[in-house]
N, C-alpha and C. Protein backbone atom coordinates (compact mmCIF):
# COMPACT_ATOMS: atom_id res chain seq x y z
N UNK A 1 -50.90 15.93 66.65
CA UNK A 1 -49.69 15.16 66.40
C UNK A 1 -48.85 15.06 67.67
N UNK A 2 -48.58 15.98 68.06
CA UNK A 2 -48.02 15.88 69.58
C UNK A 2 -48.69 15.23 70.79
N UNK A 3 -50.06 15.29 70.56
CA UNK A 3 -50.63 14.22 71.48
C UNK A 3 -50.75 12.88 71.28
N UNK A 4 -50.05 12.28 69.90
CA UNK A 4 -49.89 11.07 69.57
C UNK A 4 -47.94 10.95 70.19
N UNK A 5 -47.74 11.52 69.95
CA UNK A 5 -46.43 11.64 70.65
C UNK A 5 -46.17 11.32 72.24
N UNK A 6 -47.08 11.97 72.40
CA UNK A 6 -47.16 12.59 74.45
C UNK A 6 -47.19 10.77 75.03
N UNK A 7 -48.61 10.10 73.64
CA UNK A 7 -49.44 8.89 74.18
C UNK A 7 -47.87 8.17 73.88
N UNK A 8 -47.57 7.86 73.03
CA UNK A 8 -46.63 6.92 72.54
C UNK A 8 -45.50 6.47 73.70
N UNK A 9 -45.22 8.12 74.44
CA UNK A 9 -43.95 8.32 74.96
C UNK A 9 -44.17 7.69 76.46
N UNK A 10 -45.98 7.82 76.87
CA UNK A 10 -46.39 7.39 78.11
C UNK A 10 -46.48 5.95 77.97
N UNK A 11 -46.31 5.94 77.00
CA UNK A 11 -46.87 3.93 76.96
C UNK A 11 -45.21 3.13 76.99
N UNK A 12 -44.27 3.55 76.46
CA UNK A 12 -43.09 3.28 76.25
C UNK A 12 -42.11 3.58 77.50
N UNK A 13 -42.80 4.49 78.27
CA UNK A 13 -42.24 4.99 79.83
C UNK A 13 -43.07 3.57 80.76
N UNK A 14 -43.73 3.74 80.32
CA UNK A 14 -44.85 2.48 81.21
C UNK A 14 -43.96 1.19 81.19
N UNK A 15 -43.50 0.79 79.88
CA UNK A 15 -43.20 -0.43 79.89
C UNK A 15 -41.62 -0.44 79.94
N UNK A 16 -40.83 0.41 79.93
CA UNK A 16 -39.82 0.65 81.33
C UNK A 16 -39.90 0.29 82.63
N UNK A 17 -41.05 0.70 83.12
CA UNK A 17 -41.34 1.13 84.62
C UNK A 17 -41.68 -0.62 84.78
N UNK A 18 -42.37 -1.17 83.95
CA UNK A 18 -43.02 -2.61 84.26
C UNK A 18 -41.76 -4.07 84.21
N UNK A 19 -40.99 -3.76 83.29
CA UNK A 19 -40.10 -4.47 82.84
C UNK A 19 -38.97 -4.36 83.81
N UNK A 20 -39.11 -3.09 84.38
CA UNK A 20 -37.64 -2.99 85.27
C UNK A 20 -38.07 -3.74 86.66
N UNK A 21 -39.92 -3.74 87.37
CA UNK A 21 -40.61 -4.09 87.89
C UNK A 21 -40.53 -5.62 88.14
N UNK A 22 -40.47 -5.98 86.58
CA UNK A 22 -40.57 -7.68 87.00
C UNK A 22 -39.41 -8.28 86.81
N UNK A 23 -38.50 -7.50 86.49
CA UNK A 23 -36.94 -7.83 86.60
C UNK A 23 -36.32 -7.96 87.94
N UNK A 24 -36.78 -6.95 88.89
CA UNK A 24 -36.63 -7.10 90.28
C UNK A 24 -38.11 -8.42 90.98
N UNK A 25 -38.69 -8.86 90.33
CA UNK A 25 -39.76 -10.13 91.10
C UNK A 25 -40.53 -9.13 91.58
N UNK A 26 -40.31 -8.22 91.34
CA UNK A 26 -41.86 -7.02 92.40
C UNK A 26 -43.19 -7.09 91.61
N UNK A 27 -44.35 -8.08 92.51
CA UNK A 27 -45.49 -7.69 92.15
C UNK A 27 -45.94 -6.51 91.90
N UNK A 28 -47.04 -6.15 91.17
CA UNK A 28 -48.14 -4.45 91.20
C UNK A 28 -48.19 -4.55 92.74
N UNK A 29 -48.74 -5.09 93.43
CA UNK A 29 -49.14 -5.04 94.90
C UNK A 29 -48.09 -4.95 95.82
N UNK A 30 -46.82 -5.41 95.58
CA UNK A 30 -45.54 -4.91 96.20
C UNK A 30 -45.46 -3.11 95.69
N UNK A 31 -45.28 -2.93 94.29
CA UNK A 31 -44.57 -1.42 94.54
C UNK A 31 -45.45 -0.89 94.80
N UNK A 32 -46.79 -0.98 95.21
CA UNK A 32 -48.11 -0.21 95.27
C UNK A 32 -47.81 0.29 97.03
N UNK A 33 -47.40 -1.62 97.73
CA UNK A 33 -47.09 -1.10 98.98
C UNK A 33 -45.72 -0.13 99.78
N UNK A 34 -45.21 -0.27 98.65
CA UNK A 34 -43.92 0.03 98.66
C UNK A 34 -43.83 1.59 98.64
N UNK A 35 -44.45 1.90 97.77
CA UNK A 35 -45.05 3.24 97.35
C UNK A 35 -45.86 4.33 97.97
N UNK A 36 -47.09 3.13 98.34
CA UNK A 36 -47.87 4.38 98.71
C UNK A 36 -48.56 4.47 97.84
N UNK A 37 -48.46 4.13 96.78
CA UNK A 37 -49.69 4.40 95.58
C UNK A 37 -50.58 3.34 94.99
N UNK A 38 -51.67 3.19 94.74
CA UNK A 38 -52.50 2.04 94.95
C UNK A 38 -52.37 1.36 93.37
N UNK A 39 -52.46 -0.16 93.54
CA UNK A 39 -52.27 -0.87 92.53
C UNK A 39 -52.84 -0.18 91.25
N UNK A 40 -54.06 0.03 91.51
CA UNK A 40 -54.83 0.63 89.39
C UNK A 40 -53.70 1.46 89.33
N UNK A 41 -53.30 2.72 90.28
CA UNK A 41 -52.74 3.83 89.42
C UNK A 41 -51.25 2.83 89.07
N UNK A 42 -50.88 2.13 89.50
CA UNK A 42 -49.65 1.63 89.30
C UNK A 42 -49.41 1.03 87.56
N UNK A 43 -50.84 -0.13 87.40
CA UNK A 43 -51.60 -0.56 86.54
C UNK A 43 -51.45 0.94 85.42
N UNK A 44 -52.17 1.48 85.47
CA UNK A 44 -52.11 2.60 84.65
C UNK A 44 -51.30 3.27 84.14
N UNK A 45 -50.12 3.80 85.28
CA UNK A 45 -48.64 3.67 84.84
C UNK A 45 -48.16 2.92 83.46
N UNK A 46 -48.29 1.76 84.23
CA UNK A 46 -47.27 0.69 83.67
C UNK A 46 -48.01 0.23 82.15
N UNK A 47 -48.99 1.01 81.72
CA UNK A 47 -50.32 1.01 80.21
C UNK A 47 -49.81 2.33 79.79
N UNK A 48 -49.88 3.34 80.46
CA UNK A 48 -49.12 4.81 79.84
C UNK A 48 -50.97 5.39 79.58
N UNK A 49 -51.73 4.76 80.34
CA UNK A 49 -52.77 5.21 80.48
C UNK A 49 -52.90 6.36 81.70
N UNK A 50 -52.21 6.72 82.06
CA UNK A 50 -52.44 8.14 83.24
C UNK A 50 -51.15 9.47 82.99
N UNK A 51 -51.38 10.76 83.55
CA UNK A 51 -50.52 11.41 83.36
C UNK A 51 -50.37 11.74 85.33
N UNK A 52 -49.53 10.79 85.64
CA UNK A 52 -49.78 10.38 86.90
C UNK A 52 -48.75 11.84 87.70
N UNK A 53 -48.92 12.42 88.86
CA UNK A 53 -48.08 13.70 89.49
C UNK A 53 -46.29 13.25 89.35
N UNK A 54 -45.91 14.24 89.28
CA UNK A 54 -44.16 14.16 89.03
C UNK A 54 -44.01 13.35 90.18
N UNK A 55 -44.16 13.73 91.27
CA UNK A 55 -43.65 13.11 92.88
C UNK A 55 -44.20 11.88 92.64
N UNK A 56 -45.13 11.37 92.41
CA UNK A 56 -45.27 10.01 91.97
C UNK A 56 -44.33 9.23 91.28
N UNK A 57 -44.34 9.52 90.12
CA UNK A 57 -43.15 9.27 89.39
C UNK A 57 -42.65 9.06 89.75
N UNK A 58 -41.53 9.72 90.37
CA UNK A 58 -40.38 10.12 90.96
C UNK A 58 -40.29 8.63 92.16
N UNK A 59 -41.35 8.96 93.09
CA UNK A 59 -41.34 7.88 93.71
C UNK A 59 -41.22 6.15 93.43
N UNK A 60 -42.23 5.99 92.28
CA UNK A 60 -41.95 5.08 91.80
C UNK A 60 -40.90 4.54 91.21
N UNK A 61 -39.84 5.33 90.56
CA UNK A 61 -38.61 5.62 89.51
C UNK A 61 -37.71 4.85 90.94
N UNK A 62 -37.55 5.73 91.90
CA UNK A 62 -36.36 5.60 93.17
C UNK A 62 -36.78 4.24 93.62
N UNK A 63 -37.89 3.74 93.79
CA UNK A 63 -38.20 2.42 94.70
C UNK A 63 -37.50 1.49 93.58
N UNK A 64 -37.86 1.71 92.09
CA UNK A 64 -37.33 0.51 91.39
C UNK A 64 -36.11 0.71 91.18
N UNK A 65 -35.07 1.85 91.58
CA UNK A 65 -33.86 2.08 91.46
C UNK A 65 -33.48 2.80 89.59
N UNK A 66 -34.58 3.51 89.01
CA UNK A 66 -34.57 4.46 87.96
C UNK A 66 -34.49 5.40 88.49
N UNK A 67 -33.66 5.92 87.34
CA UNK A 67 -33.07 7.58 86.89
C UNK A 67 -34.09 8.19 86.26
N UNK A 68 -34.19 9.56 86.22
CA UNK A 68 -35.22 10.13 85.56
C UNK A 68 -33.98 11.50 84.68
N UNK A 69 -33.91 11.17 83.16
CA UNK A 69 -33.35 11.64 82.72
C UNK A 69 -33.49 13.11 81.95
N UNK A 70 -33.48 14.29 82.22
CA UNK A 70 -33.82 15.16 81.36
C UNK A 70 -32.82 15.78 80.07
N UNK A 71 -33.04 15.91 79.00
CA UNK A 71 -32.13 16.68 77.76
C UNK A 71 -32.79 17.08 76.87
N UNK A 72 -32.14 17.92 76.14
CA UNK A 72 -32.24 18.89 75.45
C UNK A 72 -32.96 17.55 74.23
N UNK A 73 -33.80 18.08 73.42
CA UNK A 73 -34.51 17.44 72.29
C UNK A 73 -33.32 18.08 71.03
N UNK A 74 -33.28 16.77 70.19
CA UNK A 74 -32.32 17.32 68.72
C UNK A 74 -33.05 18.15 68.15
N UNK A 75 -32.88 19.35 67.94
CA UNK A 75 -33.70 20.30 66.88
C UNK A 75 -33.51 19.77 65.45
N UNK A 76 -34.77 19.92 65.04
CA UNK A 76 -34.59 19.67 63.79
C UNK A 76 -34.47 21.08 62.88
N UNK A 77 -34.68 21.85 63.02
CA UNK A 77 -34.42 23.11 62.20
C UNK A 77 -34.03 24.42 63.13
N UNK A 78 -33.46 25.08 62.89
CA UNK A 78 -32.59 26.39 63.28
C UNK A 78 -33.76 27.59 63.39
N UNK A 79 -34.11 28.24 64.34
CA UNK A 79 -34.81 29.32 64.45
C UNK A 79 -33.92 30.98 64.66
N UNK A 80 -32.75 30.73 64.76
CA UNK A 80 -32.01 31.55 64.56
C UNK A 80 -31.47 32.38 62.91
């Protein structure tokens, strides 16, 4: 169940990353050069088909001018 989760969350991060991509006119082959990271993995990204390195990420996130947000998940039940 959580790996239907993990997939869902990579595919929905992807199409962030793509949408914010062609909102700025940046080809795959622009942020690839832009980057440093070669078009498939970009491609792959932007499908939520890879679990691509943080610094990647990261890199990619700053070139398109994304935040990378971390928080606390709503608990759903009390373990206390």
């Amino acid at each position: 169940m959580e790996e239907e989760g993990n997939a869902s969350l990579a595919v929905e991060f992807g199409r962030t990353i793509a949408r914010r991509r062609k909102d700025l006119g940046v080809t795959q082959e622009d942020l690839a050069a832009l980057t440093g990271i070669s078009v498939r993995a970009i491609g792959q990204i932007e499908l939520g088909q890879t679990n691509p390195r943080l610094s990647s990420l990261l890199t990619v996130l700053n070139t398109l001018g994304l935040d990378l947000n971390i928080a606390p998940r709503h608990a759903t039940s009390s373990t206390n």
